[in-house]
N, C-alpha and C. Protein backbone atom coordinates (compact mmCIF):
# COMPACT_ATOMS: atom_id res chain seq x y z
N UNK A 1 -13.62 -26.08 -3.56
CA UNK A 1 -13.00 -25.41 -2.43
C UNK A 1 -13.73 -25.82 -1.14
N UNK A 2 -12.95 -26.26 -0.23
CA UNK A 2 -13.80 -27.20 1.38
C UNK A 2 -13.65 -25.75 2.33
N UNK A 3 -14.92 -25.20 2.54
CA UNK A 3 -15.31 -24.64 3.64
C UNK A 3 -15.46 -24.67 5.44
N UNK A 4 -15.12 -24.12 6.13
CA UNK A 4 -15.63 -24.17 7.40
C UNK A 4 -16.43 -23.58 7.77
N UNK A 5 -17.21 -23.09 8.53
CA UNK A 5 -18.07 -22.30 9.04
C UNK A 5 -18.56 -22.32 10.66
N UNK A 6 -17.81 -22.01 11.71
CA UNK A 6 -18.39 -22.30 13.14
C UNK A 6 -19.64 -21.65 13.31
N UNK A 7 -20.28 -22.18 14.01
CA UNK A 7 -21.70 -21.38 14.87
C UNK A 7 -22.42 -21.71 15.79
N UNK A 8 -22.52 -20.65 16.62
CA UNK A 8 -23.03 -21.17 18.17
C UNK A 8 -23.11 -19.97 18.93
N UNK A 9 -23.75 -19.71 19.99
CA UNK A 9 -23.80 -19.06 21.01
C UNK A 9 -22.23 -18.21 21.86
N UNK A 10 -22.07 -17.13 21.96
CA UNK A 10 -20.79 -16.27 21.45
C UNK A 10 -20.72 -15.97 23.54
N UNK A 11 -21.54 -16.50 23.93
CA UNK A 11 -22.01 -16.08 25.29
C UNK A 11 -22.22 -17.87 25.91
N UNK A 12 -21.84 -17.80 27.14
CA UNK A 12 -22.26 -19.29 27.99
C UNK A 12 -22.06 -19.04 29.40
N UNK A 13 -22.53 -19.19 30.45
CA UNK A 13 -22.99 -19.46 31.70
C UNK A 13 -22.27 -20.59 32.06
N UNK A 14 -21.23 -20.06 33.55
CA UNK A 14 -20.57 -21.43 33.88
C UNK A 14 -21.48 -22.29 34.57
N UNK A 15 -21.23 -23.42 34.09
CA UNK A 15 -21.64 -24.70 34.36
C UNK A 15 -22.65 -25.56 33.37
N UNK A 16 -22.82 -24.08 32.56
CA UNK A 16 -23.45 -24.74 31.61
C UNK A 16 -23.14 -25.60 30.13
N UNK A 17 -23.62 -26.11 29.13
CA UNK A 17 -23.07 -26.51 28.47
C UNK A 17 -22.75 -25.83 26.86
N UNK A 18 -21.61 -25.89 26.47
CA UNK A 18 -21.27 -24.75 25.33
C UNK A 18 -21.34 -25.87 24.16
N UNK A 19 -21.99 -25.44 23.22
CA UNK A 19 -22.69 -25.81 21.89
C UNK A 19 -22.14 -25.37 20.66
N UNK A 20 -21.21 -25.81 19.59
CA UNK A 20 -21.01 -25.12 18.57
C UNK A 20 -21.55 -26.06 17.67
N UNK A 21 -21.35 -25.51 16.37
CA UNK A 21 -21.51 -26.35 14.97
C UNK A 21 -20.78 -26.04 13.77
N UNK A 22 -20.11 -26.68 13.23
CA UNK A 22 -19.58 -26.85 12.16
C UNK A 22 -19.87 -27.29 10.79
N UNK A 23 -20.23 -26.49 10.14
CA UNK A 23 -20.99 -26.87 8.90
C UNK A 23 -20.05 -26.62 7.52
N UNK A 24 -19.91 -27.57 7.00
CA UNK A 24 -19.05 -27.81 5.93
C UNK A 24 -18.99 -27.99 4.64
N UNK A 25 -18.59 -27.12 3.68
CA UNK A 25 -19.43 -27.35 1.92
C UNK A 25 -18.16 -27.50 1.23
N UNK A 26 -18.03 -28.18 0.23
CA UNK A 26 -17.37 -28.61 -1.01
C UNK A 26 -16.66 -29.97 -0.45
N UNK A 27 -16.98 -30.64 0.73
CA UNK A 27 -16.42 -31.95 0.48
C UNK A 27 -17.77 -32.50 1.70
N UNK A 28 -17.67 -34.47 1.45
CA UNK A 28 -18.06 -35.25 2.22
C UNK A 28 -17.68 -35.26 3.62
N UNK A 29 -18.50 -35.23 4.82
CA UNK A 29 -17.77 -35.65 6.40
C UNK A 29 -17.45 -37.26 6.51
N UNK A 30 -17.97 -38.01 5.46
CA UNK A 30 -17.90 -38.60 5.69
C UNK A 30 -16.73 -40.01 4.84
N UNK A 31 -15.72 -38.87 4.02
CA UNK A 31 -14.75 -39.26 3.08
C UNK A 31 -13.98 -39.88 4.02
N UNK A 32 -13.16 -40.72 3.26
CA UNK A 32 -12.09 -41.30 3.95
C UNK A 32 -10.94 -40.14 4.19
N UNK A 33 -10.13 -40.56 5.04
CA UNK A 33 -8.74 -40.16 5.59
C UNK A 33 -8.79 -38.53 6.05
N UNK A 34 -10.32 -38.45 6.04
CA UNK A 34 -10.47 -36.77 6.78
C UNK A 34 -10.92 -36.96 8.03
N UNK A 35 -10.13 -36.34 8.92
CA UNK A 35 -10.57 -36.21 10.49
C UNK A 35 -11.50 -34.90 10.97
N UNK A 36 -12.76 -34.41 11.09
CA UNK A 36 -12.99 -33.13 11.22
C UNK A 36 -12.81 -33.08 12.54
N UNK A 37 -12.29 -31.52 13.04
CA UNK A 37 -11.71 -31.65 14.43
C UNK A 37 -12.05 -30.29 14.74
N UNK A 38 -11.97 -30.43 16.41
CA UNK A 38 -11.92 -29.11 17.00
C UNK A 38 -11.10 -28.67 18.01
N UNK A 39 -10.57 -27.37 17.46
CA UNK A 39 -9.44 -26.87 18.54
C UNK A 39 -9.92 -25.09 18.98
N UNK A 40 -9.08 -25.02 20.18
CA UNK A 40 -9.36 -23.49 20.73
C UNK A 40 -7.95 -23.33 21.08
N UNK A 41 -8.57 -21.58 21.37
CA UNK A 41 -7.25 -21.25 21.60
C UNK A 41 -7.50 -20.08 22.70
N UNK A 42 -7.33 -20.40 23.92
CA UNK A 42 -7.85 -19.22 24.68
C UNK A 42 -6.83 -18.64 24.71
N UNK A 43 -7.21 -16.68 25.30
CA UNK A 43 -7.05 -15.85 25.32
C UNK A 43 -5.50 -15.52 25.83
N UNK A 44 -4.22 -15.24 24.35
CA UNK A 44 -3.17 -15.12 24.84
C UNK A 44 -2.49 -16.48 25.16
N UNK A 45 -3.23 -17.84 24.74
CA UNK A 45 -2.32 -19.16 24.89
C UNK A 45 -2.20 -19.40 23.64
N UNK A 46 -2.08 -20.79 23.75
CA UNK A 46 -1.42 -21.28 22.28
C UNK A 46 -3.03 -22.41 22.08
N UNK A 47 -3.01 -22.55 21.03
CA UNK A 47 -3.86 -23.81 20.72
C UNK A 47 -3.67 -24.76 21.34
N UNK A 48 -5.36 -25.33 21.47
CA UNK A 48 -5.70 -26.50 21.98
C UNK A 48 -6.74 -27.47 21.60
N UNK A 49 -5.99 -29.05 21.13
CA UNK A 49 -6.61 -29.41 19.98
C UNK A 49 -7.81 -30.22 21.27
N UNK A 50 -8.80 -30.13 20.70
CA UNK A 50 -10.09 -30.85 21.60
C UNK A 50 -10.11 -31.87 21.71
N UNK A 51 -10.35 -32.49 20.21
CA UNK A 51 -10.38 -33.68 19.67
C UNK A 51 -11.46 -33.66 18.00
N UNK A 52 -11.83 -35.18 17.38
CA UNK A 52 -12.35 -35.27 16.39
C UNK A 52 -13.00 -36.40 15.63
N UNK A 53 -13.49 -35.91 15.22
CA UNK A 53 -14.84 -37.37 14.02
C UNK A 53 -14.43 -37.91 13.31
N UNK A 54 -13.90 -38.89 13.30
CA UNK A 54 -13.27 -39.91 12.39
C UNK A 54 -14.48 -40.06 11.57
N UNK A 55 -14.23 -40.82 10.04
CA UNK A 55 -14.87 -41.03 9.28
C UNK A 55 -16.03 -41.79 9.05
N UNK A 56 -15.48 -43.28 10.31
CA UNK A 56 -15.87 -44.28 10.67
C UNK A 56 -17.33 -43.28 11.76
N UNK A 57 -17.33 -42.42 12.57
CA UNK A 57 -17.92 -41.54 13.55
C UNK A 57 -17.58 -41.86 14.66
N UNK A 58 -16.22 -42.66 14.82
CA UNK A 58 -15.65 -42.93 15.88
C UNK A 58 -15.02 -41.40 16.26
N UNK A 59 -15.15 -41.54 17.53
CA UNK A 59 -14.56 -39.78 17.99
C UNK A 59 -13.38 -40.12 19.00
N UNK A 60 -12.86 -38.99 19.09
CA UNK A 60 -11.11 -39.31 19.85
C UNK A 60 -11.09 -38.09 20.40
N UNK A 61 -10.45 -37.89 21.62
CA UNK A 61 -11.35 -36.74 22.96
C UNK A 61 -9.31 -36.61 23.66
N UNK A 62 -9.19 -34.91 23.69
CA UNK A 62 -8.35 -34.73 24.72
C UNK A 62 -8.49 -35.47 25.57
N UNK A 63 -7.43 -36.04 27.04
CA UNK A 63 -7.75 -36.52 27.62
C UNK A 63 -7.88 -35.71 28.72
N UNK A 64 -7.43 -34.39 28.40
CA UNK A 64 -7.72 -33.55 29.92
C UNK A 64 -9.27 -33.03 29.61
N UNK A 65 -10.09 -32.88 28.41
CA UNK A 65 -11.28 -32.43 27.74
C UNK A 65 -12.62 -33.80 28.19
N UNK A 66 -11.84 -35.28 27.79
CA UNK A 66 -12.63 -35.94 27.74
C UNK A 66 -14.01 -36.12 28.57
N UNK A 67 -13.46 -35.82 29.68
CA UNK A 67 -14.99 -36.33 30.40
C UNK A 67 -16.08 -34.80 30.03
N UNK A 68 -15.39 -33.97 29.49
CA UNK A 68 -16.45 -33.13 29.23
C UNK A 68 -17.37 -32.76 27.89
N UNK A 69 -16.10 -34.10 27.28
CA UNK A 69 -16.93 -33.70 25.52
C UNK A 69 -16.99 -34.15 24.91
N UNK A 70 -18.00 -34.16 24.09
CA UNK A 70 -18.93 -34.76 23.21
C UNK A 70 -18.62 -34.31 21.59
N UNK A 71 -18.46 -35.15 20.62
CA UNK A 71 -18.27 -34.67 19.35
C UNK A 71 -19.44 -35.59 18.54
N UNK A 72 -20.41 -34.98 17.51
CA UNK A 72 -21.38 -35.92 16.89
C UNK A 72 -21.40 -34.96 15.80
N UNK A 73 -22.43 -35.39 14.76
CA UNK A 73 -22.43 -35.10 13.60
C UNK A 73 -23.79 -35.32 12.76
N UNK A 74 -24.14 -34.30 11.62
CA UNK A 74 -25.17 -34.59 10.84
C UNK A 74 -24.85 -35.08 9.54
N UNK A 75 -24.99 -35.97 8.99
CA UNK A 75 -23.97 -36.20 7.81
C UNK A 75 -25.24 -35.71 6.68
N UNK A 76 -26.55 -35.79 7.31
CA UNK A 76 -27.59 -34.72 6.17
C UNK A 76 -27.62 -33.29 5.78
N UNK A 77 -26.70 -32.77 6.84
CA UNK A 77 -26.63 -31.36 6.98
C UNK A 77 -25.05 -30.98 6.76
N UNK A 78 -24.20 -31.95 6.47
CA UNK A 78 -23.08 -32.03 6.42
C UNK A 78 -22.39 -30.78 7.46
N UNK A 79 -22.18 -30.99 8.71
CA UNK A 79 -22.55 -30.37 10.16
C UNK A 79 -21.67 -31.54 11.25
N UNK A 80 -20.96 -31.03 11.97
CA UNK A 80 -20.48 -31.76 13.16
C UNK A 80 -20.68 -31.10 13.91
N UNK A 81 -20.61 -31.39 15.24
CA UNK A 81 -20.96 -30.75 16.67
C UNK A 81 -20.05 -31.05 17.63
N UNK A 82 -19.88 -29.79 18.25
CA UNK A 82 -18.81 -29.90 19.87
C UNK A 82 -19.78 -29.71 21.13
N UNK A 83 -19.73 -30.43 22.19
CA UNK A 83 -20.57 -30.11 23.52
C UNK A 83 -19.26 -30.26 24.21
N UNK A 84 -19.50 -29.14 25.10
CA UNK A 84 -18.68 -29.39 26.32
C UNK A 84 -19.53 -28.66 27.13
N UNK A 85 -19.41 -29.56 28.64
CA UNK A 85 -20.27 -29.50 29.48
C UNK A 85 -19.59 -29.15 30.98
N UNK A 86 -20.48 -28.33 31.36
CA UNK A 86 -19.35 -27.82 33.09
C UNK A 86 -18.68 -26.51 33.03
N UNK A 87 -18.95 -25.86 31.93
CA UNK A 87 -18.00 -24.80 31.49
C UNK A 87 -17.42 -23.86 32.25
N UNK A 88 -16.28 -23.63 32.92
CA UNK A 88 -15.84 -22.23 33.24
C UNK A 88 -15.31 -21.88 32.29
N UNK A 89 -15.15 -20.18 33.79
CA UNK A 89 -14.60 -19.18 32.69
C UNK A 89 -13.19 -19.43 31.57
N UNK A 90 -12.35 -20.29 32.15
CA UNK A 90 -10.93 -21.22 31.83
C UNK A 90 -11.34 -21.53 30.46
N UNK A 91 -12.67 -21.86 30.58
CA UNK A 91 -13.07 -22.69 28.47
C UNK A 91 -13.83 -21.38 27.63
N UNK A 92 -12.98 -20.20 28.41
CA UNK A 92 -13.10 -18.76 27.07
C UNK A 92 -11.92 -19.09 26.46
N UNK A 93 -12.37 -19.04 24.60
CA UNK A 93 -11.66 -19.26 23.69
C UNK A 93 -12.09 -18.62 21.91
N UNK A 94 -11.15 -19.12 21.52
CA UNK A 94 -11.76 -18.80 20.07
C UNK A 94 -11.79 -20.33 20.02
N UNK A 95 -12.98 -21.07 19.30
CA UNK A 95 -13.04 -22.31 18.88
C UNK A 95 -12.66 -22.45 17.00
N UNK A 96 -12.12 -23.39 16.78
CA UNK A 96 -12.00 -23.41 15.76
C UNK A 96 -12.41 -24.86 15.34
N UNK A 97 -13.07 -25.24 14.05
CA UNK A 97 -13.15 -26.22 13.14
C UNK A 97 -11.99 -26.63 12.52
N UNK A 98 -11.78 -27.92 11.91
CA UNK A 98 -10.73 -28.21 10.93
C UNK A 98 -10.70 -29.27 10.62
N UNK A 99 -9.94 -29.31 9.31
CA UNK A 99 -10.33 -30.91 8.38
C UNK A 99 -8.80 -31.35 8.70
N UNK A 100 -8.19 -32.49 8.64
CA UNK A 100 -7.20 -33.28 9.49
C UNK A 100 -7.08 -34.44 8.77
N UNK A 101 -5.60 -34.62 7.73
CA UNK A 101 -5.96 -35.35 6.95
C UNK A 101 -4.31 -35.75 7.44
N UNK A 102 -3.71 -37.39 7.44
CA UNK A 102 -2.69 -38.19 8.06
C UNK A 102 -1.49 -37.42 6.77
N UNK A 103 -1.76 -37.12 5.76
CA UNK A 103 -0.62 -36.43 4.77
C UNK A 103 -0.61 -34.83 5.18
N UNK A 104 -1.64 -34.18 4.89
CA UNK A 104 -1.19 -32.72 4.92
C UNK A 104 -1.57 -31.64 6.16
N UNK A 105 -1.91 -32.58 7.27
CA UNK A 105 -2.39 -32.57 8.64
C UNK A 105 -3.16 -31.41 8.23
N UNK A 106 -3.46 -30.63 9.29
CA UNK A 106 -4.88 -29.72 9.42
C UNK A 106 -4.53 -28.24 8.42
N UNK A 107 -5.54 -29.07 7.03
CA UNK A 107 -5.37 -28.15 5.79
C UNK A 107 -6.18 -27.10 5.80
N UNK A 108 -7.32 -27.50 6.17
CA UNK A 108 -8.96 -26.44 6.48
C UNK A 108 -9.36 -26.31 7.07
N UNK A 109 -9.57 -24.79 7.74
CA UNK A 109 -9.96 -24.51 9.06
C UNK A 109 -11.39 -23.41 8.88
N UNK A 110 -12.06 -23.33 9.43
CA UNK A 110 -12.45 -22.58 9.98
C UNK A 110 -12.67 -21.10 10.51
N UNK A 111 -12.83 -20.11 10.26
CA UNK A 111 -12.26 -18.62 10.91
C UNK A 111 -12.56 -18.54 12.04
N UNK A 112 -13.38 -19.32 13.39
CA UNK A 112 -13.03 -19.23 14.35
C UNK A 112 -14.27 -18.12 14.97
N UNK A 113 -14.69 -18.49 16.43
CA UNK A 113 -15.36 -18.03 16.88
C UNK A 113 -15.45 -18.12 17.90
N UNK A 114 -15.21 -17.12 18.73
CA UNK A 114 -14.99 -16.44 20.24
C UNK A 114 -16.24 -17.05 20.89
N UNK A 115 -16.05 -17.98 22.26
CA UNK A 115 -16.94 -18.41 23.53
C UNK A 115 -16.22 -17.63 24.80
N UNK A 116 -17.33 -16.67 25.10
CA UNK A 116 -16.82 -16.22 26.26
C UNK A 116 -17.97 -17.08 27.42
N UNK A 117 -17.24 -17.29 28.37
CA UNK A 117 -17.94 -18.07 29.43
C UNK A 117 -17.96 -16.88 30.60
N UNK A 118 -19.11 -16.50 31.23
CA UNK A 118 -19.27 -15.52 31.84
C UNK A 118 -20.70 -15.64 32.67
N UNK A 119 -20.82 -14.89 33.45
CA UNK A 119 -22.30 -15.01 34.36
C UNK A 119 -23.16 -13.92 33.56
């Protein structure tokens, strides 16, 4: 059974940079044809996919997100990471994890964890 697990700081300071982690048990990050990805969904909108870690550790970035974010990974800790940097209050969300596969698109997620951006 493939797990998600988000974790990070539930609190962030605009301008500063918001930090999660994604730590993942019963499969490889580093299997073929799995994309691990990250999406939010702020408050009362609809989802919004970030972007994600290809297998290769090539990463693929919203393009309205991109210049602010960073996706990397521990493949010892079997662990990926989101940075986004500059934060307003606009990037309060629930963040979510998820595995992203080209057949059964985003099968495993995450339960998700509230970033409020605030002074």
């Amino acid at each position: 059974q493939v797990q998600l697990q988000e974790s990070g700081p539930g609190l962030v300071k605009p301008s500063q940079t918001l930090s999660l982690t994604c730590t993942v048990s019963g499969d490889s990050i580093t299997a073929s044809y799995y994309y691990w990805t990250w999406i939010r969904q702020p408050p009362g909108k609809g989802l919004e996919w970030i972007g994600y870690i290809a297998p290769s550790g090539n990463t693929y970035y919203s393009p309205s997100l991109k210049s602010r974010t960073s996706i990397s990974r521990d493949t010892s800790k079997y662990q990926f990471n989101l940075h986004l940097s500059s934060v307003t209050p606009e990037d309060t969300a629930v963040y979510y994890c998820a595995r992203f596969n080209s057949h059964y698109g985003l099968d495993y997620w995450g339960k998700g964890t509230l970033v409020t951006v605030t002074l």
